[in-house]
C-alpha atoms as a PDB file:
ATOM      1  CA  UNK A   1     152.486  74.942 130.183  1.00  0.00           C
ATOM      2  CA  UNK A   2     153.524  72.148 132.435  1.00  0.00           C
ATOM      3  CA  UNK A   3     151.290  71.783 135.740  1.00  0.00           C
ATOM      4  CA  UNK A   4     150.939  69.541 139.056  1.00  0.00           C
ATOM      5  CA  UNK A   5     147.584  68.012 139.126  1.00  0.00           C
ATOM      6  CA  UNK A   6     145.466  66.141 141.378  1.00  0.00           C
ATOM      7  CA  UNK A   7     142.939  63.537 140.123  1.00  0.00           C
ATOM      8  CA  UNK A   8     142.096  60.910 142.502  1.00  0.00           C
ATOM      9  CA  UNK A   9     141.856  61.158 146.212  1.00  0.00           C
ATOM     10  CA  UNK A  10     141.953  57.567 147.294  1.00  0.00           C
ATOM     11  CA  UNK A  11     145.519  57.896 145.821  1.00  0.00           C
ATOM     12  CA  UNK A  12     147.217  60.085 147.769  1.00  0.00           C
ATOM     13  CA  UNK A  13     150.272  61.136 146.591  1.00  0.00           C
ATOM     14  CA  UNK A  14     150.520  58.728 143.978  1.00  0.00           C
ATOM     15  CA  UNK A  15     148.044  60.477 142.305  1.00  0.00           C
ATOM     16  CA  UNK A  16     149.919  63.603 141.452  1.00  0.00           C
ATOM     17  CA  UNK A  17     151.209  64.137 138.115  1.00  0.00           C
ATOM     18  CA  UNK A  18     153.205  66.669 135.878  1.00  0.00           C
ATOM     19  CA  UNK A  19     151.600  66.960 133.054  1.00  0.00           C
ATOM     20  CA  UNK A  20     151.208  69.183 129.493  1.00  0.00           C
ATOM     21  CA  UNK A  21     148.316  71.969 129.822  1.00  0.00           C
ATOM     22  CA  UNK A  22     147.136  74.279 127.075  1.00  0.00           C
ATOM     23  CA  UNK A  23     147.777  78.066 128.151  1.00  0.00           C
ATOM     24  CA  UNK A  24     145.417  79.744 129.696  1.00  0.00           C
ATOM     25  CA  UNK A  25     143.135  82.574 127.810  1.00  0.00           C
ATOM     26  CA  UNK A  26     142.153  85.422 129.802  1.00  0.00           C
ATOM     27  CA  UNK A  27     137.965  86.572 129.681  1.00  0.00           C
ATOM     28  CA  UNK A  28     136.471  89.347 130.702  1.00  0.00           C
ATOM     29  CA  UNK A  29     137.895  90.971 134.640  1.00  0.00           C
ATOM     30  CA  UNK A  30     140.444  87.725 134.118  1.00  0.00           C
ATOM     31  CA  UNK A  31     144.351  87.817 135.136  1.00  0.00           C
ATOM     32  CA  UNK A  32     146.922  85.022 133.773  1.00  0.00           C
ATOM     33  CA  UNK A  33     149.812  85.035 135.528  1.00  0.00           C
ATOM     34  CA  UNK A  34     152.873  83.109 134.771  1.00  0.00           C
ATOM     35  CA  UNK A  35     153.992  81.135 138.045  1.00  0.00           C
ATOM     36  CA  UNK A  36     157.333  81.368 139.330  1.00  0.00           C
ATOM     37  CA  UNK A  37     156.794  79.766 142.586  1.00  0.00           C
ATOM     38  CA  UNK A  38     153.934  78.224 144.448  1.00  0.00           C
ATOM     39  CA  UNK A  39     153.666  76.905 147.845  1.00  0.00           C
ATOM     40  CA  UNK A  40     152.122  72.994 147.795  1.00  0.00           C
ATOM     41  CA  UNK A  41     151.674  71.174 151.007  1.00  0.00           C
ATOM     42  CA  UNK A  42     151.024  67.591 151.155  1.00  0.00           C
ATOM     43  CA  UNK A  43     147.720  68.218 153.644  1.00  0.00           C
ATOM     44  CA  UNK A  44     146.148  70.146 150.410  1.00  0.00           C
ATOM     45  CA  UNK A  45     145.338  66.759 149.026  1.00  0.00           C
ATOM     46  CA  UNK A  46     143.173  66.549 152.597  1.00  0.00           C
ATOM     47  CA  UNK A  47     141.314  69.425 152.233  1.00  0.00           C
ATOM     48  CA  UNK A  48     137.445  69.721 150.265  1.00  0.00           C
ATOM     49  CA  UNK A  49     138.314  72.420 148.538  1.00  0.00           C
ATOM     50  CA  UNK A  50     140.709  70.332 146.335  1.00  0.00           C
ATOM     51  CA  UNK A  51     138.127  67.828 145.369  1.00  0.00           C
ATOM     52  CA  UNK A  52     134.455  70.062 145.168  1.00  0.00           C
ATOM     53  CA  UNK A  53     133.559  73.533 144.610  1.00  0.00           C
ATOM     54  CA  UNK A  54     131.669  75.013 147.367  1.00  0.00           C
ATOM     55  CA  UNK A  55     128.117  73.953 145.956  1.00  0.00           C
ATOM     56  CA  UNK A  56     129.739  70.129 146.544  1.00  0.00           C
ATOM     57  CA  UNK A  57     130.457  69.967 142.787  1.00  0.00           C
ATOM     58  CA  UNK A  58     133.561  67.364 141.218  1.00  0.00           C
ATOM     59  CA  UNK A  59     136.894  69.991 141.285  1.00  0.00           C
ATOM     60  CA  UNK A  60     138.736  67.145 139.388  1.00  0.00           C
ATOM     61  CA  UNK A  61     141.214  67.635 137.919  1.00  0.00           C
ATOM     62  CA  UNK A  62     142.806  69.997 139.987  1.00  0.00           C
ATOM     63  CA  UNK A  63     145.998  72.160 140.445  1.00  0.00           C
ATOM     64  CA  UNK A  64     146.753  72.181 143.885  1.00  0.00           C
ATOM     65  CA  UNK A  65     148.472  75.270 145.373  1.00  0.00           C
ATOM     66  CA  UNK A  66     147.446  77.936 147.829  1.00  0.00           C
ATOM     67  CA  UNK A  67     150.158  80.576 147.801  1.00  0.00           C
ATOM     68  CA  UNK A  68     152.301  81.897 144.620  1.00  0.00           C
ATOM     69  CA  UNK A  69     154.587  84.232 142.980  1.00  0.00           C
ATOM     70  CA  UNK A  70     154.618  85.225 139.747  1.00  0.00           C
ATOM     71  CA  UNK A  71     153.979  87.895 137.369  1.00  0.00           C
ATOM     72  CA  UNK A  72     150.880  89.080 135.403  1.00  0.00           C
ATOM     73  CA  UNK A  73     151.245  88.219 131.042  1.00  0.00           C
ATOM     74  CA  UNK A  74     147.588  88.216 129.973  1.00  0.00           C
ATOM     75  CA  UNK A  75     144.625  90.768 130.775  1.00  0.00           C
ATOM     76  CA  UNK A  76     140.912  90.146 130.110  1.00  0.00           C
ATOM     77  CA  UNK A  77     138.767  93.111 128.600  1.00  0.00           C
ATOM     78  CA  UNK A  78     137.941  95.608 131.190  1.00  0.00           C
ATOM     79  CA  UNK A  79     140.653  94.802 133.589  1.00  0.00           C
ATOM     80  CA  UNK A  80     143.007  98.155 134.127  1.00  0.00           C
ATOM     81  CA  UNK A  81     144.177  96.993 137.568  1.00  0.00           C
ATOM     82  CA  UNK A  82     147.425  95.291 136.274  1.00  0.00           C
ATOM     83  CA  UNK A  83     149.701  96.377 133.874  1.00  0.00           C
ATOM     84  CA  UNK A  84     151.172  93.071 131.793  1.00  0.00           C
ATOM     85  CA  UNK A  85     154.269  91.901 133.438  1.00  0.00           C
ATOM     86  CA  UNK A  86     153.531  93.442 136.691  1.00  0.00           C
ATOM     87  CA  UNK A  87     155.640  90.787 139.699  1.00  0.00           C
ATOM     88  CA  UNK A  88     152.878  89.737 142.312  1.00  0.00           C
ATOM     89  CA  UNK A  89     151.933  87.485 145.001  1.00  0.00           C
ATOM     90  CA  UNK A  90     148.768  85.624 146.560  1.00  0.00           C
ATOM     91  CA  UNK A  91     147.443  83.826 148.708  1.00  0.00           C
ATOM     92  CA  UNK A  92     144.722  81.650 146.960  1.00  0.00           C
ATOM     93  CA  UNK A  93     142.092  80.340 148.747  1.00  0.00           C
ATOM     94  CA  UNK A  94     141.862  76.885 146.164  1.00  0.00           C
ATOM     95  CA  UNK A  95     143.743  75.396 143.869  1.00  0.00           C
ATOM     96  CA  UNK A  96     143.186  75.721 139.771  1.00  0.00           C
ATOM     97  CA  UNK A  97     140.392  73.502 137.564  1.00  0.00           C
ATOM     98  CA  UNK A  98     142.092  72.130 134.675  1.00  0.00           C
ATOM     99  CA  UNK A  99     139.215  73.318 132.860  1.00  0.00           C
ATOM    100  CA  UNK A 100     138.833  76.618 134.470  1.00  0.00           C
ATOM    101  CA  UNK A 101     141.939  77.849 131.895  1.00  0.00           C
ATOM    102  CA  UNK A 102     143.628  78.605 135.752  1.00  0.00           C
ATOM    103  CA  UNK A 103     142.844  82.295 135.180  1.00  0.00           C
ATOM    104  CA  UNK A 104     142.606  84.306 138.285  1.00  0.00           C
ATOM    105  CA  UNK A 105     138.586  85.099 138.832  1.00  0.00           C
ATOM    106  CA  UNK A 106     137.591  81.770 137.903  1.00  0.00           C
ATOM    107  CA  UNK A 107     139.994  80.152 140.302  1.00  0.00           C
ATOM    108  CA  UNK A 108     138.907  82.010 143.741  1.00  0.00           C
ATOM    109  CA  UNK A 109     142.449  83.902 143.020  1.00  0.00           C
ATOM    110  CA  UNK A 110     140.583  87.275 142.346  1.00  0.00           C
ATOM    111  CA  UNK A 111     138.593  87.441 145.682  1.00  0.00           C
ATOM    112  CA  UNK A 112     142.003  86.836 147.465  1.00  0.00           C
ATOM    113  CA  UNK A 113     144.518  89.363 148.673  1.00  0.00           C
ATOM    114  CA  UNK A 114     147.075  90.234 145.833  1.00  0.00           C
ATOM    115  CA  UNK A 115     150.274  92.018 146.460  1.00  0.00           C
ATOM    116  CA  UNK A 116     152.509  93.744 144.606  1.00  0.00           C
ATOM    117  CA  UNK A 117     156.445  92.262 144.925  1.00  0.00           C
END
């Protein structure tokens, strides 16, 4: 999958790059949803949440992006609330870790307010 990412603050927006991801694997109570659209704003590269977890902890590399559109293709075990394919929306409250697989609960996506399109 091809993603925006964010890996140096000092460099602004010079520092934000399309680049080749693996797909992400859903684990347990995990969503993967395929993105259609996502809102980016230039002041995301501002915020702490970009950069460090809440604990203060590196973030980098990140995906910025704090609002999308999409629809649900993977499930993780024990998760009946979305049927595969179902269209959605969010409001995220911090962008993806590269490393994170940019599934929903490990992302801050799960604790935010999803709505069915």
């Amino acid at each position: 999958m091809k993603a925006i990412v964010v890996t140096d603050k000092a460099a602004g927006t010079a520092g934000v790059k399309l680049v080749e991801r693996p797909e992400p694997q859903a684990a347990i109570n995990d969503v993967v949803v395929q993105i259609h659209a996502s809102g980016f704003t230039g002041d995301e590269l501002t915020w702490p949440s970009t950069w460090t977890d809440r604990v203060g902890r590196d973030r980098t590399p990140s995906i910025p992006g704090h609002e999308l559109a999409g629809v649900v293709t993977a499930l993780g075990y024990a998760d009946t609330n979305w049927p595969e394919w179902s269209p959605l929306s969010a409001m995220a409250r911090r962008g993806c870790r590269l490393d994170s697989g940019c599934s929903a609960s490990r992302t801050g996506i799960a604790t935010a307010r999803w709505r069915s399109m």
